[in-house]
Protein backbone atom coordinates (compact mmCIF):
# COMPACT_ATOMS: atom_id res chain seq x y z
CA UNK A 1 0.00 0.00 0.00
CA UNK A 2 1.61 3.47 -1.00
CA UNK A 3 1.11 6.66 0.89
CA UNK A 4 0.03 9.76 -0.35
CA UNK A 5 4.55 10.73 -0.34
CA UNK A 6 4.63 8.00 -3.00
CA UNK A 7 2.40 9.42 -5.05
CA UNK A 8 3.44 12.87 -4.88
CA UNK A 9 6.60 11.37 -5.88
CA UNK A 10 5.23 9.14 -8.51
CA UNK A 11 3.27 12.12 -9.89
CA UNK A 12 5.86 14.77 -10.05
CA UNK A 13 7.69 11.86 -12.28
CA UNK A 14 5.03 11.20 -14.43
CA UNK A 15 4.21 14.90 -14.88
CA UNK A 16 8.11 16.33 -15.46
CA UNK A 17 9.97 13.59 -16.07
CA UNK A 18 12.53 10.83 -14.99
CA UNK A 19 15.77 12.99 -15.31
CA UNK A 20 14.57 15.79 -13.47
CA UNK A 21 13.37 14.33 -10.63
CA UNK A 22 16.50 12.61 -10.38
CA UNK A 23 18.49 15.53 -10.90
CA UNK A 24 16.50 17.15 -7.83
CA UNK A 25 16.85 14.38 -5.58
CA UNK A 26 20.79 14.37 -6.37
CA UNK A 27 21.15 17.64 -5.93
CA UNK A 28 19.33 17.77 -2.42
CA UNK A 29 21.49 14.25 -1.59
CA UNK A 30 24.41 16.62 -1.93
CA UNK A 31 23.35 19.61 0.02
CA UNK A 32 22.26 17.03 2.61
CA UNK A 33 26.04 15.42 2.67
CA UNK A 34 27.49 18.91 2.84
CA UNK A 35 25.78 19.75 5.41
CA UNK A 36 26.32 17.07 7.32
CA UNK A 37 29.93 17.44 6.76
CA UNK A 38 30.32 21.06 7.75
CA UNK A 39 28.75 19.87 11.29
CA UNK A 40 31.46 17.25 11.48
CA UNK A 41 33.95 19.58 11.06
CA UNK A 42 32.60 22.09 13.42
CA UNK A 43 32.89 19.25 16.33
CA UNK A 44 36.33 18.54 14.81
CA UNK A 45 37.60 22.05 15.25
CA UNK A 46 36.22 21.98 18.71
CA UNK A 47 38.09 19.55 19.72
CA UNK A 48 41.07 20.41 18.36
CA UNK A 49 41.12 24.02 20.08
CA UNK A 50 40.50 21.81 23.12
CA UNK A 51 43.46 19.85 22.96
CA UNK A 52 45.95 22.36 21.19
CA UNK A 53 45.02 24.49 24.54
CA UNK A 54 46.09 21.81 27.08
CA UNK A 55 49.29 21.00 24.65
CA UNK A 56 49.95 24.74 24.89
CA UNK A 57 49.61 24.80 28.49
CA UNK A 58 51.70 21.47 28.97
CA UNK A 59 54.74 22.96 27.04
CA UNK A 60 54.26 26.58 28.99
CA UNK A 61 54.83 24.40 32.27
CA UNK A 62 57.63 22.34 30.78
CA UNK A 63 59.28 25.55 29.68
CA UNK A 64 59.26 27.08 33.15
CA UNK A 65 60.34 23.83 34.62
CA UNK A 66 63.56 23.51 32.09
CA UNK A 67 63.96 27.32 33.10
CA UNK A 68 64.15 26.49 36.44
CA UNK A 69 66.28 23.98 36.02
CA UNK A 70 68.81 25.83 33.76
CA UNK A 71 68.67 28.81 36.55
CA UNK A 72 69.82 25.60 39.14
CA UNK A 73 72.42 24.55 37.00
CA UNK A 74 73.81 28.18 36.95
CA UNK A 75 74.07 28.42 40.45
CA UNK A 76 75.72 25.49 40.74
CA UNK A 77 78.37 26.59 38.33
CA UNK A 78 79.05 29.77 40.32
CA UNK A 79 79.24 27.83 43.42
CA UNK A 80 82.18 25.87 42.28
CA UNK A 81 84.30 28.65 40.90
């Protein structure tokens, strides 16, 4: 049993044609897909910012520490002479 979709569909091909209605479903496939893979990308960036922030942050903390460390080292140097 078809529903009243189906026939809206199988009117609009009997009344314009094959091709076009194919055309029009192809073309709203591919909005559809590009739509769907801008919102991917969108979480993908999120994420990204996410984690490139706590990278940054890890290698701020690394940098003092190595500073800190270097600073050490120095006074050590000038204890021995």
């Amino acid at each position: 049993m078809l529903c009243s979709g189906s026939f809206d569909i199988l009117n609009a091909i009997s009344i314009v044609g094959f091709p076009i209605v194919a055309a029009i479903a192809c073309a709203w496939y591919c909005k559809y897909s590009s739509d769907q893979y801008r919102a991917e990308v969108k979480d993908m960036q999120k994420d990204h910012k996410e984690e490139i922030a706590g990278i940054t942050e890890a290698l701020n903390n690394n940098t003092l520490v190595v500073q800190k460390l270097i600073d050490k080292l120095d006074n050590i140097g000038e204890c021995k002479k």
